[in-house]
C-alpha atoms as a PDB file:
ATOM      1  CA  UNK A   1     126.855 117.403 115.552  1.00  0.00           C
ATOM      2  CA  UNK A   2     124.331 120.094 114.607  1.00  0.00           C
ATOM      3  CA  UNK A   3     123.762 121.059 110.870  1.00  0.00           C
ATOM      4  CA  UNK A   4     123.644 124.608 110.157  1.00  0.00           C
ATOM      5  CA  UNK A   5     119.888 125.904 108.889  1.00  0.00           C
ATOM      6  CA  UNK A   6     120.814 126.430 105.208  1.00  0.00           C
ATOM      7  CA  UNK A   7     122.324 123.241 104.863  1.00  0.00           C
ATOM      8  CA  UNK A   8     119.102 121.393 106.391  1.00  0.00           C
ATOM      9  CA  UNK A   9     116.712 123.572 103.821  1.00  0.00           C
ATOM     10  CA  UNK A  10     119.102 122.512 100.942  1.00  0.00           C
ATOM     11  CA  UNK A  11     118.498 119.273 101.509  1.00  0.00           C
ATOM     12  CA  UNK A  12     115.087 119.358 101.882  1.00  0.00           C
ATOM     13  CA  UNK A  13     114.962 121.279  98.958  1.00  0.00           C
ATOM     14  CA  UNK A  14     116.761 118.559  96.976  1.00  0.00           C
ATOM     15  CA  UNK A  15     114.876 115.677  98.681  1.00  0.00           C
ATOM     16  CA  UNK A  16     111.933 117.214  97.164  1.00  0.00           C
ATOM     17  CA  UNK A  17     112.892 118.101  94.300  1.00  0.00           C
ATOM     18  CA  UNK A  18     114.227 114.459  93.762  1.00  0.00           C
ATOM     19  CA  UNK A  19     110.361 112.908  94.942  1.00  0.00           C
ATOM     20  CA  UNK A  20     108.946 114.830  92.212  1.00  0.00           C
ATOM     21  CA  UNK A  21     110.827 114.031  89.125  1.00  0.00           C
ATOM     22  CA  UNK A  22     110.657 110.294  90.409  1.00  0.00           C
ATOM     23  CA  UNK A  23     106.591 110.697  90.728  1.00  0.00           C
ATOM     24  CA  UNK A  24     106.723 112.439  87.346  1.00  0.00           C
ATOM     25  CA  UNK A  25     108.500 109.377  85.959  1.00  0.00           C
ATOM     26  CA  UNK A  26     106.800 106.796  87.495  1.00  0.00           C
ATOM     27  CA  UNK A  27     103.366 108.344  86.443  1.00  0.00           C
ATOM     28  CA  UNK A  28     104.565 109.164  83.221  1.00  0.00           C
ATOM     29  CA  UNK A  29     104.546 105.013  82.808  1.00  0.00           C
ATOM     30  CA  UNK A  30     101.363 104.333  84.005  1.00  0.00           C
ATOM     31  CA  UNK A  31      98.629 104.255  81.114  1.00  0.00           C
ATOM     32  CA  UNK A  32      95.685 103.632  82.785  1.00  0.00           C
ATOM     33  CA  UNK A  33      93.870 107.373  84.159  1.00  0.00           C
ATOM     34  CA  UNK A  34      94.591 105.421  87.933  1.00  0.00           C
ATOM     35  CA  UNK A  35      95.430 107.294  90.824  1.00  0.00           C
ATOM     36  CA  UNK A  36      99.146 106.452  91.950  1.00  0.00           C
ATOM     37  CA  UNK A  37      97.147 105.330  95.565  1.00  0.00           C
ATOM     38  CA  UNK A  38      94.939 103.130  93.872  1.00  0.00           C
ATOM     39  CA  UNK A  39      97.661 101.618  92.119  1.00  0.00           C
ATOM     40  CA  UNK A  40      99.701 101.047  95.145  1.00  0.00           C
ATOM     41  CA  UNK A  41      96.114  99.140  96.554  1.00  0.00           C
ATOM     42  CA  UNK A  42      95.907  96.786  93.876  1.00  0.00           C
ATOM     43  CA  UNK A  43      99.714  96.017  93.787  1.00  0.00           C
ATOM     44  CA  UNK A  44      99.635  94.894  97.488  1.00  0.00           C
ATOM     45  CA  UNK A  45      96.063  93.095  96.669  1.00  0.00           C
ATOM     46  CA  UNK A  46      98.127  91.903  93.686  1.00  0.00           C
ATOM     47  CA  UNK A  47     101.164  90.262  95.279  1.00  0.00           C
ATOM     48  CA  UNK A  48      99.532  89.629  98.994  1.00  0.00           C
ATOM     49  CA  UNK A  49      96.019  88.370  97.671  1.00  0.00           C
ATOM     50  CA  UNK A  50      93.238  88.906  99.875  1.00  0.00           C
ATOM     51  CA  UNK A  51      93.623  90.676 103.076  1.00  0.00           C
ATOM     52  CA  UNK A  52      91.709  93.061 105.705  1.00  0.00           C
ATOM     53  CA  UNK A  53      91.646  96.649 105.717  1.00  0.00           C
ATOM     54  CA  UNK A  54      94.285  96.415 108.606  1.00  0.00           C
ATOM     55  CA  UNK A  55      96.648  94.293 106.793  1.00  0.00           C
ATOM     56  CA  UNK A  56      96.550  96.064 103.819  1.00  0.00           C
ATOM     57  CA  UNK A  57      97.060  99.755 105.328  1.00  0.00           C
ATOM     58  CA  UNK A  58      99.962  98.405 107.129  1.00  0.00           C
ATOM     59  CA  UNK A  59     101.631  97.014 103.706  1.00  0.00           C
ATOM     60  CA  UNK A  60     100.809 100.614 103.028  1.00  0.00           C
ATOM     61  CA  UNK A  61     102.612 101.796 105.871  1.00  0.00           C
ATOM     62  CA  UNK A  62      99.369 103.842 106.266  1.00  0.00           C
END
């Protein structure tokens, strides 16, 4: 079933809008100056321990 144009760029629209207020409260936590990417390094470093670069981009799904 196709989805009409508008209805795809409404919910894009939304799906956006949703990522930032959830960045904007997620950073509005964090205390420390930190990038949110460096934070998301050192919780994987946190919880996995030491790893390679490898291992660690793809808990990063990077």
């Amino acid at each position: 079933m196709a989805v009409q144009t508008a209805t795809a760029e409404e919910l894009v629209e939304e799906v956006f809008l949703f990522g930032r207020a959830l960045r904007h409260i997620l950073g509005g936590a964090d205390t420390s100056g930190l990038p949110p990417a460096l934070l998301g390094v050192l919780h994987v470093l946190a919880t996995v321990g030491q790893c390679r670069q490898m291992e660690l981009a793809s808990h990063l799904c990077v």
